[in-house]
N, C-alpha and C. Protein backbone atom coordinates (compact mmCIF):
# COMPACT_ATOMS: atom_id res chain seq x y z
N UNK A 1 19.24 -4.64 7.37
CA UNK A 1 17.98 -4.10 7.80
C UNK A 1 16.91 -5.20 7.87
N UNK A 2 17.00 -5.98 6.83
CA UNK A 2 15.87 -6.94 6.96
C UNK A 2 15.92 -7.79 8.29
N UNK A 3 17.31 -8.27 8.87
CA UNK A 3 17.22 -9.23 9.90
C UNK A 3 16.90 -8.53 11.16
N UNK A 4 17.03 -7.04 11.37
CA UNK A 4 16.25 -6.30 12.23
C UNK A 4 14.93 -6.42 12.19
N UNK A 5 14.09 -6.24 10.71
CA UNK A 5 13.00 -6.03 10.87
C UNK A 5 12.79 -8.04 11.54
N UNK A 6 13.21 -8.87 10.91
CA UNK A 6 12.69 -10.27 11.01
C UNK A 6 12.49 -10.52 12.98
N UNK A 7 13.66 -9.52 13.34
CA UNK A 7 14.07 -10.02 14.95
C UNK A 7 12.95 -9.12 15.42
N UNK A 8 12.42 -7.80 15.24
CA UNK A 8 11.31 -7.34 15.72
C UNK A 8 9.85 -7.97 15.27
N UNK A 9 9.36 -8.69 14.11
CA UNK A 9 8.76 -9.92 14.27
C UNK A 9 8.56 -10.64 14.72
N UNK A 10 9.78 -11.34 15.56
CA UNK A 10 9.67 -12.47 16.21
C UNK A 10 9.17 -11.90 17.78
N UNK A 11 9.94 -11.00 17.83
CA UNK A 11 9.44 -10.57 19.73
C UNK A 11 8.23 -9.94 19.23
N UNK A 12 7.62 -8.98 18.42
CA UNK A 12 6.33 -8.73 18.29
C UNK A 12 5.52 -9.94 18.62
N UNK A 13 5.51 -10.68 17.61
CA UNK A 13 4.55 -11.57 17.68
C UNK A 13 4.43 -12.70 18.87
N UNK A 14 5.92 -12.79 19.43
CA UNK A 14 5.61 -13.57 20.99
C UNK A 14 5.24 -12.63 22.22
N UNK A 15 5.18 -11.49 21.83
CA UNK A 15 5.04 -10.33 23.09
C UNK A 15 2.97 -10.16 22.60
N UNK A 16 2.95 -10.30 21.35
CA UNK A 16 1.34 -10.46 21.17
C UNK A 16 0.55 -11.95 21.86
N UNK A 17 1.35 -12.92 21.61
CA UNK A 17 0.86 -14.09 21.96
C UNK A 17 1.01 -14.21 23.81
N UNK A 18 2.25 -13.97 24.07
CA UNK A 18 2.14 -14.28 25.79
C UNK A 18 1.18 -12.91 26.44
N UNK A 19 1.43 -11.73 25.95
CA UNK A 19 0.54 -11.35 26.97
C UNK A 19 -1.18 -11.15 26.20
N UNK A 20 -1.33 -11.26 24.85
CA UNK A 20 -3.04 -11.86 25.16
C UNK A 20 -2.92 -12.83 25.77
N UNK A 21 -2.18 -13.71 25.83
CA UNK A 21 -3.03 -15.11 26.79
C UNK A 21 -3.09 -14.65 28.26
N UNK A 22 -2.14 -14.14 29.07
CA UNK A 22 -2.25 -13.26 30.13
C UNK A 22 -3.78 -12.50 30.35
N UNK A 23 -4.08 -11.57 28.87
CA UNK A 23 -5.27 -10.77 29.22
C UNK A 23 -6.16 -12.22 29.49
N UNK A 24 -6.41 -12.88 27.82
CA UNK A 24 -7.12 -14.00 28.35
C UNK A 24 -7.84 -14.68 29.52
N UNK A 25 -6.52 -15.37 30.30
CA UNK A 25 -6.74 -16.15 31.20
C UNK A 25 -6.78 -15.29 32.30
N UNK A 26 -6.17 -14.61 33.06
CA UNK A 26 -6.44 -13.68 33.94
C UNK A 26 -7.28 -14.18 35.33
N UNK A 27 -6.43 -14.61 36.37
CA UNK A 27 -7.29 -14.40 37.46
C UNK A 27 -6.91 -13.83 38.62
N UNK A 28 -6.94 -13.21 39.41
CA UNK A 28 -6.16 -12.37 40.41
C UNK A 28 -5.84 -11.44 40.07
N UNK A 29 -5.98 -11.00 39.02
CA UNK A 29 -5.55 -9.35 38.41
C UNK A 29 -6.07 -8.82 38.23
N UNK A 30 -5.92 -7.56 38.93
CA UNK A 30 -6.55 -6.06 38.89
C UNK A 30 -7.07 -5.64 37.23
N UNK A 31 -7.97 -4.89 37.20
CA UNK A 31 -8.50 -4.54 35.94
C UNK A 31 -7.23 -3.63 34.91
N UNK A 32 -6.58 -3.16 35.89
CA UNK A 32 -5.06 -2.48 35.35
C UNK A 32 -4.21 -3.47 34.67
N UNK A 33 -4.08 -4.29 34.84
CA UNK A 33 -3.11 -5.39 34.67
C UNK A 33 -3.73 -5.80 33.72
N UNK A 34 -4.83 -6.23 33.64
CA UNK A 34 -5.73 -6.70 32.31
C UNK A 34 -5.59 -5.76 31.14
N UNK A 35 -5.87 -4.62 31.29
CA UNK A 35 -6.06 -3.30 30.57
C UNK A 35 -4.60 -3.38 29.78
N UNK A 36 -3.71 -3.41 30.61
CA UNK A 36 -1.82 -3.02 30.39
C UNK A 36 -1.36 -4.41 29.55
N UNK A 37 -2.10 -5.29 29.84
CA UNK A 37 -1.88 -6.95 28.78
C UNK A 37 -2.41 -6.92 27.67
N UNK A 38 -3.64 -6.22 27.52
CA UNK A 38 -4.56 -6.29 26.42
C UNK A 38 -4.07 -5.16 25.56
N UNK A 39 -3.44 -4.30 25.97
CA UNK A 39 -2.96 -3.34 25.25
C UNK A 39 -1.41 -3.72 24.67
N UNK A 40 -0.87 -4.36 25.51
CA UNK A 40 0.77 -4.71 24.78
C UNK A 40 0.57 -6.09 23.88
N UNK A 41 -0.88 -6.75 23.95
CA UNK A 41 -1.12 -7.63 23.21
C UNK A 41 -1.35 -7.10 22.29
N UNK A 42 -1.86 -6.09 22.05
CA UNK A 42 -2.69 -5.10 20.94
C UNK A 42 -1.20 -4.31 20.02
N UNK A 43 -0.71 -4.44 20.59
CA UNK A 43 0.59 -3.72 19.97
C UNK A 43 1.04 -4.53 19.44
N UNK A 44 1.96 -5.53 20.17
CA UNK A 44 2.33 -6.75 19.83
C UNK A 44 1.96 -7.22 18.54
N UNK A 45 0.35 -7.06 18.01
CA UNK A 45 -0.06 -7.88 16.66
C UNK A 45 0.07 -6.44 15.71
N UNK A 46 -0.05 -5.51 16.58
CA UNK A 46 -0.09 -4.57 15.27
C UNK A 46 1.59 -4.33 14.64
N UNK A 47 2.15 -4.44 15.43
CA UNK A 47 3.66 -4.30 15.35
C UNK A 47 4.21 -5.23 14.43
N UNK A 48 3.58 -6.80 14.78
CA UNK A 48 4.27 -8.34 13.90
C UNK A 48 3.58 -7.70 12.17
N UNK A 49 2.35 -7.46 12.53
CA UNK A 49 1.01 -7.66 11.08
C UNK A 49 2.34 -6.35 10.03
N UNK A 50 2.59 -5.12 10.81
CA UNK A 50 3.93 -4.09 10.02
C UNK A 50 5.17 -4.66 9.87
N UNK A 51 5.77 -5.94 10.77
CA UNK A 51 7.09 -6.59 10.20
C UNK A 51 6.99 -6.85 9.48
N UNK A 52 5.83 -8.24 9.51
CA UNK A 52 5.55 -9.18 8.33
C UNK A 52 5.18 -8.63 7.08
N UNK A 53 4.78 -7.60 6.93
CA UNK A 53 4.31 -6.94 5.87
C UNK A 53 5.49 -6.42 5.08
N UNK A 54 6.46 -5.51 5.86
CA UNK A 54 7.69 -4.84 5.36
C UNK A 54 8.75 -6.90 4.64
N UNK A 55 8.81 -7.69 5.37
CA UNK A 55 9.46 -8.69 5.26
C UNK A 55 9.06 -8.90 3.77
N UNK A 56 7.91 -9.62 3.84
CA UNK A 56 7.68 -9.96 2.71
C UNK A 56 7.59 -9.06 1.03
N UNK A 57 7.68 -7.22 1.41
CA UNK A 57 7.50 -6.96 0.36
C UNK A 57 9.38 -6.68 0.28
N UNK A 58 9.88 -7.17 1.18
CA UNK A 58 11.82 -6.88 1.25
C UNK A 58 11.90 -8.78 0.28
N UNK A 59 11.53 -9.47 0.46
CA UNK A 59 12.05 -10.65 0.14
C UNK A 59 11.25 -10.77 -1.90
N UNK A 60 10.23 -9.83 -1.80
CA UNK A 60 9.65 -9.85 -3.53
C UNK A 60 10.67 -8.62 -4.16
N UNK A 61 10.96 -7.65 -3.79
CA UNK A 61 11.91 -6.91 -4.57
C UNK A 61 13.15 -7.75 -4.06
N UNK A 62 13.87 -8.10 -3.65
CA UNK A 62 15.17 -8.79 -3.69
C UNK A 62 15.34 -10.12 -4.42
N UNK A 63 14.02 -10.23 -4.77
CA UNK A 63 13.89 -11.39 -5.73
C UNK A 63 13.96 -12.68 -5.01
N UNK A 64 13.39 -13.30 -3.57
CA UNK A 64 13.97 -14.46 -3.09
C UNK A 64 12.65 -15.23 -3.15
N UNK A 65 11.73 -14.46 -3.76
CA UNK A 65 10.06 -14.59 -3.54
C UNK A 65 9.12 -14.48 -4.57
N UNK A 66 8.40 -15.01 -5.20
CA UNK A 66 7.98 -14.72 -6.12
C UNK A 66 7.19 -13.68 -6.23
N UNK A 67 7.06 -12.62 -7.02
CA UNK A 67 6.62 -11.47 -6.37
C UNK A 67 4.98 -11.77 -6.51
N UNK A 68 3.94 -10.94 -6.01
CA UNK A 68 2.40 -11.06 -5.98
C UNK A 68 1.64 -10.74 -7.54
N UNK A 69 0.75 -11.62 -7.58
CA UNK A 69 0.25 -10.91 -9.06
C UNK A 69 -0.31 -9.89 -8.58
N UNK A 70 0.31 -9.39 -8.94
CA UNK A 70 -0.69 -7.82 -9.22
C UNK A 70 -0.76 -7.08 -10.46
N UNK A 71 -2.13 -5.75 -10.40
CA UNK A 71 -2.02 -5.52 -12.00
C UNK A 71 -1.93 -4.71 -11.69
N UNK A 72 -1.50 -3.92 -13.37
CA UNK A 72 -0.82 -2.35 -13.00
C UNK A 72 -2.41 -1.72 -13.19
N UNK A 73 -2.36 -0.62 -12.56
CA UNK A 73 -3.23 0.32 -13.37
C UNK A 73 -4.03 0.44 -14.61
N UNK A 74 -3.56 0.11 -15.35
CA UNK A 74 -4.63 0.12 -16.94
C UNK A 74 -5.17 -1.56 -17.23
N UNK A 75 -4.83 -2.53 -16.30
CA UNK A 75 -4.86 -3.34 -16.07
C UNK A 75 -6.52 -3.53 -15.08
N UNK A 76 -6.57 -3.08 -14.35
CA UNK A 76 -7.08 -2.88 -13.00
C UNK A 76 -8.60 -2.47 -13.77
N UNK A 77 -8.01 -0.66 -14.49
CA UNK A 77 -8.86 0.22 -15.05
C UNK A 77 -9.77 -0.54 -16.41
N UNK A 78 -8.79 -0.82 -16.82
CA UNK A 78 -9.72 -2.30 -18.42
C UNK A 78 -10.78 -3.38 -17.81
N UNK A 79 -10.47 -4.11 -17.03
CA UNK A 79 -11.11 -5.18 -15.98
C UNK A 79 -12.65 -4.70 -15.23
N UNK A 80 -12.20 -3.52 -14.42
CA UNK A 80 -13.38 -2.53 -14.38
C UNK A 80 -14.53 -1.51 -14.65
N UNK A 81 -14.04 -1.50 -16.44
CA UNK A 81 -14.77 -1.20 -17.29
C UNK A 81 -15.52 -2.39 -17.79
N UNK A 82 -14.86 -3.61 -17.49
CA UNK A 82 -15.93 -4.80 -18.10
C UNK A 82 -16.78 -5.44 -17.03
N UNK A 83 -17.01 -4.39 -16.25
CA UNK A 83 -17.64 -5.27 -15.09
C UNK A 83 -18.87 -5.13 -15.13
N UNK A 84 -19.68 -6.64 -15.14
CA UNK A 84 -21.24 -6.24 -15.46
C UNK A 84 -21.29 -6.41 -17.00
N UNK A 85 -20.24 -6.91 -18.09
CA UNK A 85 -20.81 -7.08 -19.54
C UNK A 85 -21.06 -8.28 -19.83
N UNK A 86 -22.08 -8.70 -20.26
CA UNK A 86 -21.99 -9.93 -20.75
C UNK A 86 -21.97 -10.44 -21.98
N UNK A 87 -20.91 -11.47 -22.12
CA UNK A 87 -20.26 -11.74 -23.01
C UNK A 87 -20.86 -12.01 -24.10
């Protein structure tokens, strides 16, 4: 599953990059054509920004990654009770 998600990454994010530059640069093209680029560009990043996201939280539970600090909950909740005390 992961090398699916990695291969829809890769065409996401080159299907975001070639056709914004298309919307971009644009000359001779109908406002449709612009519209239909800017929109599969628009997909394109939203599509890579959900690979990359699923990738990396597939490579911290499989352990190949160090996972993110993060805090748990009572962690979070303690920290935010001291906010604003001075020491």
């Amino acid at each position: 599953m992961t090398k699916a998600i990695a291969i829809i990454n890769v065409i996401a994010w080159a299907g975001f990059w070639s056709f914004g530059y298309l919307a971009l640069t644009a000359e001779g093209f109908t406002e449709t054509q612009i519209v239909t680029a800017a929109l599969l560009a628009a997909f394109g990043l939203i599509t890579g920004i959900i690979a990359y996201l699923r990738l990396v939280r597939g490579s911290e539970r499989s352990g190949y990654a160090r996972p993110s600090k993060r805090r748990t909950r009572e962690q979070r909740d303690a920290a935010q009770a001291q906010w604003g005390q001075v020491e």
